[in-house]
C-alpha atoms as a PDB file:
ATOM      1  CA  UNK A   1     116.944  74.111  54.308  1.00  0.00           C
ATOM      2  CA  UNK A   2     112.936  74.171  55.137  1.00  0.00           C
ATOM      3  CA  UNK A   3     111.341  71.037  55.903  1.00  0.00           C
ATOM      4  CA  UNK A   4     108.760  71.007  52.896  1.00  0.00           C
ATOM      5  CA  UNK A   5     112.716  71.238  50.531  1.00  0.00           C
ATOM      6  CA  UNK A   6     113.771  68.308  52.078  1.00  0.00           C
ATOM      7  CA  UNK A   7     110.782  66.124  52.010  1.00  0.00           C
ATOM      8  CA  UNK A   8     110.604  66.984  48.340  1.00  0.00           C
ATOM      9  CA  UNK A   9     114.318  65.851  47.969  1.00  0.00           C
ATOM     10  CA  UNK A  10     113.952  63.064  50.233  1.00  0.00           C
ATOM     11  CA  UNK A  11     110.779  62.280  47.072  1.00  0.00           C
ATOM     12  CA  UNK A  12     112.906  62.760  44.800  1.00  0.00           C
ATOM     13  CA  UNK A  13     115.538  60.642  45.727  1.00  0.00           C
ATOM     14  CA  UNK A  14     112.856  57.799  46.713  1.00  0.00           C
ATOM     15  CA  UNK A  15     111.887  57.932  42.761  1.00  0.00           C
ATOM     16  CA  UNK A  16     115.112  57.840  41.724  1.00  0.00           C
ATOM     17  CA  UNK A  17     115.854  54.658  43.635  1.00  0.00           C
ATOM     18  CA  UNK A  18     112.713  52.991  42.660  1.00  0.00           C
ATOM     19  CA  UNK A  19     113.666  53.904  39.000  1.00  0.00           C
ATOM     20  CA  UNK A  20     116.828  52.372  38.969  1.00  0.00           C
ATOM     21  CA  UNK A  21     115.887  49.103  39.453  1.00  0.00           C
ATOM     22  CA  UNK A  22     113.474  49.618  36.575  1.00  0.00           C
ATOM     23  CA  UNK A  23     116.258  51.164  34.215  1.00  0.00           C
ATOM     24  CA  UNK A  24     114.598  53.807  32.994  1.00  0.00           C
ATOM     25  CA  UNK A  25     116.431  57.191  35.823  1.00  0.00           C
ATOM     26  CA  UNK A  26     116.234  60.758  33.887  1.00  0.00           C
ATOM     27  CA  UNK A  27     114.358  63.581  34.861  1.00  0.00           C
ATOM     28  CA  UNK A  28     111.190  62.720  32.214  1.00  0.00           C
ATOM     29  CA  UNK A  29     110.590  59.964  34.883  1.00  0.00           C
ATOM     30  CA  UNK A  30     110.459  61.464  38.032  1.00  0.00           C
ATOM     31  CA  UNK A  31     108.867  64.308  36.247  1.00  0.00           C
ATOM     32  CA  UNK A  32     105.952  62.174  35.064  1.00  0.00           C
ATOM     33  CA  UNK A  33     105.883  60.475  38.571  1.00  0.00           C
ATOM     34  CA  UNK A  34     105.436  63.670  40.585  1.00  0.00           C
ATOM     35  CA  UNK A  35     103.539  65.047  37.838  1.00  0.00           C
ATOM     36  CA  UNK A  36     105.797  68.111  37.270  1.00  0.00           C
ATOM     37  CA  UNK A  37     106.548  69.684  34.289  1.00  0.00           C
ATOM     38  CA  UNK A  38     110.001  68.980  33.461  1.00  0.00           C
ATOM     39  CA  UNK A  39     111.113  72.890  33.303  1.00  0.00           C
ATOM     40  CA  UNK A  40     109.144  73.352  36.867  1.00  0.00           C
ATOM     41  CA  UNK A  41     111.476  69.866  38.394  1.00  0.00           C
ATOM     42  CA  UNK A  42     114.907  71.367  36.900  1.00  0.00           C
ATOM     43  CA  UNK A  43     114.208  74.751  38.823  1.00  0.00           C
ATOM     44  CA  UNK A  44     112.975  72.875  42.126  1.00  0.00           C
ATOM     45  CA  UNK A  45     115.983  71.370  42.236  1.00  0.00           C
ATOM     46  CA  UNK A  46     118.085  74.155  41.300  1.00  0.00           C
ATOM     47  CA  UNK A  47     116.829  76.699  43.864  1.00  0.00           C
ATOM     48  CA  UNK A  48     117.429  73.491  46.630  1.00  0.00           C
ATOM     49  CA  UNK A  49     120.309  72.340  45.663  1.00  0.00           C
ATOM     50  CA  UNK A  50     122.332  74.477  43.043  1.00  0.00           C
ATOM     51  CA  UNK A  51     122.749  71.459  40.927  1.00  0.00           C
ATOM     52  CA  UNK A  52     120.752  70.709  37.647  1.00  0.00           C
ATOM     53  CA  UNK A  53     118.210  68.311  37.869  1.00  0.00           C
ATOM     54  CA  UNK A  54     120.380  65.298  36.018  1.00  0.00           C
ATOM     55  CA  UNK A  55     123.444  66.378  37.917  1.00  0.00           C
ATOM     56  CA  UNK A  56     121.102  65.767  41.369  1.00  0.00           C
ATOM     57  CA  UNK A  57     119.984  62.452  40.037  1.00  0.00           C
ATOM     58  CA  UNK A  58     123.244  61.244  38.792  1.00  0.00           C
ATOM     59  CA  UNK A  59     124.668  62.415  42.795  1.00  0.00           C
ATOM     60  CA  UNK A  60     122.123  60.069  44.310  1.00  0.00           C
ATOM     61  CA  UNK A  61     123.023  57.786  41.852  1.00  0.00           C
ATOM     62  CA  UNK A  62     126.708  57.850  42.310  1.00  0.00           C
ATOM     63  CA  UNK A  63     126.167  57.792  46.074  1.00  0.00           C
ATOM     64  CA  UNK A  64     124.250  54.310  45.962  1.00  0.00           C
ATOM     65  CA  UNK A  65     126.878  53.206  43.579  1.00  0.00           C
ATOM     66  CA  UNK A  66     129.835  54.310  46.306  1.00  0.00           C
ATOM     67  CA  UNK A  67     127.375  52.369  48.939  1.00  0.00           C
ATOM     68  CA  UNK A  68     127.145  49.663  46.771  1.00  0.00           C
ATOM     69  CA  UNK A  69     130.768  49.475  45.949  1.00  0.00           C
ATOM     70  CA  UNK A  70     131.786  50.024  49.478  1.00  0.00           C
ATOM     71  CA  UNK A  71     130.263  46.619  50.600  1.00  0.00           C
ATOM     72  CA  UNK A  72     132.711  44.659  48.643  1.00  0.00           C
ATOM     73  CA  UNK A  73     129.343  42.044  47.858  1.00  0.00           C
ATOM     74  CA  UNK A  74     128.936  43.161  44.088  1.00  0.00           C
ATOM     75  CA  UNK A  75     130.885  42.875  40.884  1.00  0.00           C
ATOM     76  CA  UNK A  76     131.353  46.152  38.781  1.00  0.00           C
ATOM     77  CA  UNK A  77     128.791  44.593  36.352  1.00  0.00           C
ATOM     78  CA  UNK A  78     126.019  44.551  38.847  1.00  0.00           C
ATOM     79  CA  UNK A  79     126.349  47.709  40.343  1.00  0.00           C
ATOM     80  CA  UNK A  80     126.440  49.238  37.683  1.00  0.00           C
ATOM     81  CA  UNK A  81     122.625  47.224  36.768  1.00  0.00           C
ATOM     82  CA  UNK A  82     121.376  48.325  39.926  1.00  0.00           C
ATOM     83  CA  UNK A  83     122.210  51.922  39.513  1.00  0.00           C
ATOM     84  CA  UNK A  84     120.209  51.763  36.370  1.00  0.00           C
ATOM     85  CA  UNK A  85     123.267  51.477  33.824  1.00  0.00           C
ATOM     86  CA  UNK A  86     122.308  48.643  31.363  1.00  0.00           C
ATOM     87  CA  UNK A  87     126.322  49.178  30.168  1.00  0.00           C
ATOM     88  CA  UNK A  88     129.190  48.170  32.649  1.00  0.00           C
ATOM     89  CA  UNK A  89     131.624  50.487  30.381  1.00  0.00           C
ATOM     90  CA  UNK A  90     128.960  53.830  30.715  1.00  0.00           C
ATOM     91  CA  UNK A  91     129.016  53.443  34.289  1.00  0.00           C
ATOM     92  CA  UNK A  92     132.912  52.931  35.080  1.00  0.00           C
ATOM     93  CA  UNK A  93     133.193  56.045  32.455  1.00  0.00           C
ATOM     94  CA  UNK A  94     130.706  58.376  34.656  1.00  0.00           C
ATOM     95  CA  UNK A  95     131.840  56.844  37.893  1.00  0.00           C
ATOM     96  CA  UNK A  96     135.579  58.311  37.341  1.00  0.00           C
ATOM     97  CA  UNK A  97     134.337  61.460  35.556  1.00  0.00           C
ATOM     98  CA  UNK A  98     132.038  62.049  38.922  1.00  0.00           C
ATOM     99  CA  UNK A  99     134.057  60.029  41.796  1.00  0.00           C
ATOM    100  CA  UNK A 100     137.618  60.823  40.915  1.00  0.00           C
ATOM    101  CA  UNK A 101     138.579  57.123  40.551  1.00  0.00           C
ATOM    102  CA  UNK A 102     137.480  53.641  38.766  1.00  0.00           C
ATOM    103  CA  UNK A 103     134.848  51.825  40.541  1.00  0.00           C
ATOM    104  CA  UNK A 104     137.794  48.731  41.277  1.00  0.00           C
ATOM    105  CA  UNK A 105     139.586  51.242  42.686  1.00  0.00           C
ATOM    106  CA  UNK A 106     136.943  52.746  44.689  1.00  0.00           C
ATOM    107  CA  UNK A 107     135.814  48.892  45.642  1.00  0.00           C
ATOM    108  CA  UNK A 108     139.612  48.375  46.548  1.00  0.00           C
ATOM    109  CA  UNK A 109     140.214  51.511  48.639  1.00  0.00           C
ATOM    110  CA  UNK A 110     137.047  51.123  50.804  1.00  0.00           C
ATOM    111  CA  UNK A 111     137.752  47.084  51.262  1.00  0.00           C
ATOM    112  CA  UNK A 112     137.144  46.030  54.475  1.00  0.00           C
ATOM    113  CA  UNK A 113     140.564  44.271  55.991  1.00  0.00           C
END
Protein backbone atom coordinates (compact mmCIF):
# COMPACT_ATOMS: atom_id res chain seq x y z
CA UNK A 1 0.00 0.00 0.00
CA UNK A 2 1.71 3.64 -0.76
CA UNK A 3 2.29 5.83 2.03
CA UNK A 4 -0.02 8.83 0.84
CA UNK A 5 -3.15 5.43 0.98
CA UNK A 6 -2.39 4.92 4.33
CA UNK A 7 -2.14 8.34 5.73
CA UNK A 8 -5.48 8.94 4.08
CA UNK A 9 -6.86 5.78 5.90
CA UNK A 10 -5.07 6.45 8.96
CA UNK A 11 -7.52 10.23 8.32
CA UNK A 12 -10.10 8.49 7.84
CA UNK A 13 -10.16 6.38 10.64
CA UNK A 14 -9.08 9.49 12.96
CA UNK A 15 -12.63 11.08 11.76
CA UNK A 16 -14.37 8.23 12.34
CA UNK A 17 -13.23 8.01 15.94
CA UNK A 18 -13.74 11.60 16.62
CA UNK A 19 -17.31 11.11 15.17
CA UNK A 20 -18.31 8.52 17.32
CA UNK A 21 -18.18 10.18 20.33
CA UNK A 22 -20.31 12.84 18.68
CA UNK A 23 -22.95 10.22 17.31
CA UNK A 24 -23.30 11.32 14.17
CA UNK A 25 -20.44 8.20 11.97
CA UNK A 26 -21.66 7.80 8.11
CA UNK A 27 -19.83 8.67 5.23
CA UNK A 28 -21.80 12.37 4.77
CA UNK A 29 -19.56 13.18 7.84
CA UNK A 30 -16.26 12.35 7.07
CA UNK A 31 -17.14 13.44 3.62
CA UNK A 32 -17.97 16.97 4.75
CA UNK A 33 -14.87 16.86 7.11
CA UNK A 34 -12.31 16.09 4.41
CA UNK A 35 -14.29 18.02 2.09
CA UNK A 36 -14.83 15.18 -0.45
CA UNK A 37 -17.60 14.58 -2.43
CA UNK A 38 -19.30 11.64 -1.17
CA UNK A 39 -19.05 9.59 -4.68
CA UNK A 40 -15.11 10.70 -4.78
CA UNK A 41 -14.75 9.13 -0.62
CA UNK A 42 -16.70 5.75 -1.61
CA UNK A 43 -14.14 5.19 -4.57
CA UNK A 44 -11.00 6.26 -2.34
CA UNK A 45 -11.83 3.78 -0.22
CA UNK A 46 -12.74 1.22 -2.61
CA UNK A 47 -9.57 1.29 -4.75
CA UNK A 48 -7.58 1.07 -0.97
CA UNK A 49 -9.35 -1.19 0.55
CA UNK A 50 -11.97 -3.20 -1.60
CA UNK A 51 -14.60 -2.43 0.91
CA UNK A 52 -17.42 0.24 0.47
CA UNK A 53 -17.03 3.24 2.23
CA UNK A 54 -19.80 2.30 5.18
CA UNK A 55 -18.49 -1.23 5.24
CA UNK A 56 -14.75 0.54 6.05
CA UNK A 57 -16.32 2.70 8.67
CA UNK A 58 -18.45 0.15 10.26
CA UNK A 59 -14.74 -2.22 10.33
CA UNK A 60 -13.10 0.53 12.33
CA UNK A 61 -16.04 0.71 14.17
CA UNK A 62 -16.42 -2.88 15.02
CA UNK A 63 -12.70 -3.02 15.77
CA UNK A 64 -12.95 -0.28 18.64
CA UNK A 65 -16.02 -2.06 19.75
CA UNK A 66 -13.88 -5.64 19.94
CA UNK A 67 -11.12 -3.26 21.82
CA UNK A 68 -13.60 -1.95 23.87
CA UNK A 69 -15.24 -5.19 24.67
CA UNK A 70 -11.99 -6.93 25.14
CA UNK A 71 -11.14 -4.80 28.28
CA UNK A 72 -13.89 -6.26 30.26
CA UNK A 73 -14.32 -2.24 31.84
CA UNK A 74 -17.66 -1.48 29.87
CA UNK A 75 -21.23 -2.68 29.87
CA UNK A 76 -22.81 -3.61 26.41
CA UNK A 77 -24.82 -0.34 26.80
CA UNK A 78 -21.80 1.86 26.76
CA UNK A 79 -19.92 0.46 24.16
CA UNK A 80 -22.24 0.44 22.15
CA UNK A 81 -22.59 4.75 23.02
CA UNK A 82 -19.09 5.09 22.38
CA UNK A 83 -19.08 3.43 19.06
CA UNK A 84 -21.67 5.93 18.08
CA UNK A 85 -24.85 3.56 18.48
CA UNK A 86 -27.47 5.65 20.43
CA UNK A 87 -29.43 1.91 20.55
CA UNK A 88 -27.87 -0.99 22.68
CA UNK A 89 -30.21 -3.50 20.52
CA UNK A 90 -28.73 -1.90 16.83
CA UNK A 91 -25.38 -2.49 17.98
CA UNK A 92 -25.58 -6.20 19.50
CA UNK A 93 -27.65 -6.81 16.03
CA UNK A 94 -24.59 -5.45 13.75
CA UNK A 95 -21.99 -6.70 16.15
CA UNK A 96 -23.12 -10.53 15.47
CA UNK A 97 -24.03 -9.86 11.81
CA UNK A 98 -20.18 -8.43 11.47
CA UNK A 99 -18.22 -10.33 14.46
CA UNK A 100 -19.73 -13.76 14.30
CA UNK A 101 -20.92 -13.64 17.95
CA UNK A 102 -22.96 -11.37 20.64
CA UNK A 103 -20.96 -8.72 22.17
CA UNK A 104 -21.44 -10.83 25.92
CA UNK A 105 -20.07 -13.44 24.23
CA UNK A 106 -17.30 -11.68 22.65
CA UNK A 107 -16.77 -9.77 26.27
CA UNK A 108 -16.85 -13.41 27.80
CA UNK A 109 -14.45 -15.17 25.41
CA UNK A 110 -11.72 -12.45 25.54
CA UNK A 111 -12.12 -12.14 29.64
CA UNK A 112 -9.07 -11.86 31.20
CA UNK A 113 -8.68 -14.92 33.96
Amino acid sequence: MKKEDREFLKQVEKLVYEQMKQKHVNCDTVCESLSMTNQSLRRKIFAITGKTGGKYILTIRMKFAQELLAKGKYAIGQVALKCGYDDANNFSRTFKREVGMKPSEYAESHAKK
